[in-house]
C-alpha atoms as a PDB file:
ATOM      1  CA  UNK A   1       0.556  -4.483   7.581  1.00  0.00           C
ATOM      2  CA  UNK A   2       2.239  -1.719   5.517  1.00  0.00           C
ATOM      3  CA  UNK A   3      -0.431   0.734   4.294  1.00  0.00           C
ATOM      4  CA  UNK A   4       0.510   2.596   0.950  1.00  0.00           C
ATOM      5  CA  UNK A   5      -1.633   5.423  -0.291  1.00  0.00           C
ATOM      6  CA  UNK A   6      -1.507   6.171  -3.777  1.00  0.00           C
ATOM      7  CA  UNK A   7      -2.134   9.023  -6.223  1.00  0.00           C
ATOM      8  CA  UNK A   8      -0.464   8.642  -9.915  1.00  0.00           C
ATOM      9  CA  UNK A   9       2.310   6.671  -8.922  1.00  0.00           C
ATOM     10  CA  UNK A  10       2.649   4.383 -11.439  1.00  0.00           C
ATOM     11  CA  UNK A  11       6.189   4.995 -11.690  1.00  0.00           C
ATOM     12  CA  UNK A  12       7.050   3.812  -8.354  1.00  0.00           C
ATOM     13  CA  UNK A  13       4.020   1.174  -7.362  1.00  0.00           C
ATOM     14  CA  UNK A  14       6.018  -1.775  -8.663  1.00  0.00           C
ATOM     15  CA  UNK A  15       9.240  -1.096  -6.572  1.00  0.00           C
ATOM     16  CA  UNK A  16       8.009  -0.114  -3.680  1.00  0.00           C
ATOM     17  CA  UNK A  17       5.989  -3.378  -2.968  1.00  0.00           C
ATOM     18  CA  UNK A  18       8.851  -5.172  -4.376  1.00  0.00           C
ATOM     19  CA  UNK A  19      11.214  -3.328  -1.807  1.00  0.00           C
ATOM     20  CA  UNK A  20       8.694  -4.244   1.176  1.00  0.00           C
ATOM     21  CA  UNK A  21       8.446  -8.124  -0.430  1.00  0.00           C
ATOM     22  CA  UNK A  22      12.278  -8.547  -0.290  1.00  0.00           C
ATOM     23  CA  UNK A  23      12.388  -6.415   2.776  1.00  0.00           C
ATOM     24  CA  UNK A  24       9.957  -8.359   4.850  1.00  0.00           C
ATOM     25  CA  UNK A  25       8.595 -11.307   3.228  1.00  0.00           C
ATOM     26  CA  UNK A  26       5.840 -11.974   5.890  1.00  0.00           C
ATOM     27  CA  UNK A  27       4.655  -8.711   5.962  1.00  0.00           C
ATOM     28  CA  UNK A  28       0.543  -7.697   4.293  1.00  0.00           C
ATOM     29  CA  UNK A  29       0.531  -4.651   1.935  1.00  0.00           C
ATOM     30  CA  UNK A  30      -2.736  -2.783   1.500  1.00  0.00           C
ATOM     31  CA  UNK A  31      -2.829  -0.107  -1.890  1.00  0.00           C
ATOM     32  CA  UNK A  32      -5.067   2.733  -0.816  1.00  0.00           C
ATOM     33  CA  UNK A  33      -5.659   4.031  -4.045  1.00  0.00           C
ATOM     34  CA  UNK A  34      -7.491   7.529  -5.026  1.00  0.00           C
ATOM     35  CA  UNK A  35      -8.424   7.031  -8.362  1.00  0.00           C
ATOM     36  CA  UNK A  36      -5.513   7.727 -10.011  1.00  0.00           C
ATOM     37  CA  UNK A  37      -6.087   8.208 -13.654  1.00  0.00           C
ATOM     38  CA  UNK A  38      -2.449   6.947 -14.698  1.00  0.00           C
ATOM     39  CA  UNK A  39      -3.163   3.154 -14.078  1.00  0.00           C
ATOM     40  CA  UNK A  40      -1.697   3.119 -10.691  1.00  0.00           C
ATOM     41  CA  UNK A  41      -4.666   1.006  -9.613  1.00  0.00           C
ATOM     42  CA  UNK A  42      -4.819  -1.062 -12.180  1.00  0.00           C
ATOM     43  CA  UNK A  43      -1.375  -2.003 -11.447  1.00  0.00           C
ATOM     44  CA  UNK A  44      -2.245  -2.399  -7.804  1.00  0.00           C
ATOM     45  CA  UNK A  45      -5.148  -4.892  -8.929  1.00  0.00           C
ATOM     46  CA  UNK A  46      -2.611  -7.217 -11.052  1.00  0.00           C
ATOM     47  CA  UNK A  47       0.019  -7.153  -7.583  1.00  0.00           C
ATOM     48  CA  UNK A  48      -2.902  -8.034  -5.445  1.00  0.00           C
ATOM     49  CA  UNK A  49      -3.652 -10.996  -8.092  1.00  0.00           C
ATOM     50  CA  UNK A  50      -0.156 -12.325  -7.964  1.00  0.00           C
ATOM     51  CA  UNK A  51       0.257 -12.104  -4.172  1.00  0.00           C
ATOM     52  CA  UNK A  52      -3.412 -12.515  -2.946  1.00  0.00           C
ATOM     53  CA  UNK A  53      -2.676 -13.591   0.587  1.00  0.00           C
ATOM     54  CA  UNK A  54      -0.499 -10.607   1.418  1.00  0.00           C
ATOM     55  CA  UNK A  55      -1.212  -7.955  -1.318  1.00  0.00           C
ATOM     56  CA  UNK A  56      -4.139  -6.223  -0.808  1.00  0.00           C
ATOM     57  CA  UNK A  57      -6.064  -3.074  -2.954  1.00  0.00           C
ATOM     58  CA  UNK A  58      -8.665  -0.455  -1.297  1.00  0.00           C
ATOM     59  CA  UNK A  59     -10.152   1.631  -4.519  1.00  0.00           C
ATOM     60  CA  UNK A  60     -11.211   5.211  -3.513  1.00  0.00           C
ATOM     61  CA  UNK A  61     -13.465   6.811  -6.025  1.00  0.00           C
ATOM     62  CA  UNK A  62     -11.430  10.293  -5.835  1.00  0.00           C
ATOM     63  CA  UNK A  63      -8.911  11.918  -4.592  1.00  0.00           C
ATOM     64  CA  UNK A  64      -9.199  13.164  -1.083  1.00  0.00           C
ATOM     65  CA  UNK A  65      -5.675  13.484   0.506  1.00  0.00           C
ATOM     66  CA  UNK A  66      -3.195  11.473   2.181  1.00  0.00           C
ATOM     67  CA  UNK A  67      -4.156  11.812   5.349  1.00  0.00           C
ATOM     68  CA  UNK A  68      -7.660  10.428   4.531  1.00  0.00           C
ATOM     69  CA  UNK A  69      -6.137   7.779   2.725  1.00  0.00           C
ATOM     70  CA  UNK A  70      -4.027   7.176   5.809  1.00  0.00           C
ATOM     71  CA  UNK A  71      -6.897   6.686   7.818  1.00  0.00           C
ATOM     72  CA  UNK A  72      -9.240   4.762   5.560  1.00  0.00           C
ATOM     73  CA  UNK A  73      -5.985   2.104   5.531  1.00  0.00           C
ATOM     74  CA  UNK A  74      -6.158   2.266   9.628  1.00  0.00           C
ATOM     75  CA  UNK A  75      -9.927   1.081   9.558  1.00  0.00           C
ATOM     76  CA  UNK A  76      -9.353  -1.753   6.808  1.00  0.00           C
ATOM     77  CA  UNK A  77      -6.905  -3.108   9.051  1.00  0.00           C
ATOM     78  CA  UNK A  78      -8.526  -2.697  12.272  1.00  0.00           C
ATOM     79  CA  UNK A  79     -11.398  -4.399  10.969  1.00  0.00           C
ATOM     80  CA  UNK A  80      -9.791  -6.947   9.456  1.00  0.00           C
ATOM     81  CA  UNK A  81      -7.464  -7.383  13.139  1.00  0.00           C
ATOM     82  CA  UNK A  82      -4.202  -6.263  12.514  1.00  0.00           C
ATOM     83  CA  UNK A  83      -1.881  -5.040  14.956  1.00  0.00           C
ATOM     84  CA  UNK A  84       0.863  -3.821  13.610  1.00  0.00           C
ATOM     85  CA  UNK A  85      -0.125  -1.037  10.855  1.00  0.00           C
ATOM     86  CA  UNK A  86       2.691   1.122   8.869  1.00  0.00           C
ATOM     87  CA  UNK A  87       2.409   3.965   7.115  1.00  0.00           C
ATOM     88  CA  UNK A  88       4.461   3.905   4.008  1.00  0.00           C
ATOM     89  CA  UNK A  89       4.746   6.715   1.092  1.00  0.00           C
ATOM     90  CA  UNK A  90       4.721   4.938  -2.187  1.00  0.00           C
ATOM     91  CA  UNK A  91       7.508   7.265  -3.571  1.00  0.00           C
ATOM     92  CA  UNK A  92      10.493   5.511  -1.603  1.00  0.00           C
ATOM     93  CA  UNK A  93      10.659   8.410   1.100  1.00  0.00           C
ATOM     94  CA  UNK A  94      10.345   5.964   3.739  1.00  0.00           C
ATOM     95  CA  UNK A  95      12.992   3.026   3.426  1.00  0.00           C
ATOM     96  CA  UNK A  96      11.099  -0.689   3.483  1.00  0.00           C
ATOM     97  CA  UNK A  97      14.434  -1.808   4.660  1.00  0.00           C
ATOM     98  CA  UNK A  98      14.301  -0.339   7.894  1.00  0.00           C
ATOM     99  CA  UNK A  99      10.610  -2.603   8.595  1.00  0.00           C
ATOM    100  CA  UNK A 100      12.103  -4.845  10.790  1.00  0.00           C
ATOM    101  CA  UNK A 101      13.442  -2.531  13.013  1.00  0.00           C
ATOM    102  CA  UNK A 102       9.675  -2.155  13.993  1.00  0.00           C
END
């Protein structure tokens, strides 16, 4: 599962996920989203609608940092038995492409 945290990234929401999708087709996506007040999560919601089985959205009331966001991704996909969890910045820093290298 690739775990993307998200503050106000509207702007890049919608291609990252695609880039992971085409990337990696079999691969779960969980939005870990702080509240952004840009419509980030809304956006998140209507991805998680279209692709319910491997788009998935964690709403966080308020910002509290990546790392936290990080780490509240970790548990949701402990719990939920994962074993394969990646970290993935929303803005495109990290390159989807390179997932199945993992």
């Amino acid at each position: 599962m690739v775990i993307i945290p998200t503050y106000n990234e509207l702007d890049n929401l919608l291609t990252i996920v695609s880039r992971v999708n085409d990337s990696a087709p079999d691969v779960h996506v969980l939005i870990v989203d702080d509240g952004s007040p840009d419509g980030t999560g809304e956006v998140a919601d209507e991805l998680a609608l279209a692709d319910p089985d491997r788009v998935h959205v964690m709403h966080r009331a308020e910002k509290d940092g990546l790392g936290a966001a990080y780490l509240a991704g970790f548990a949701w996909g402990l719990n939920r038995q994962y074993t394969v969890l990646v970290e993935m910045d929303a803005d495109g820093s990290h390159a989807p492409e390179e997932l199945h290298r993992l």
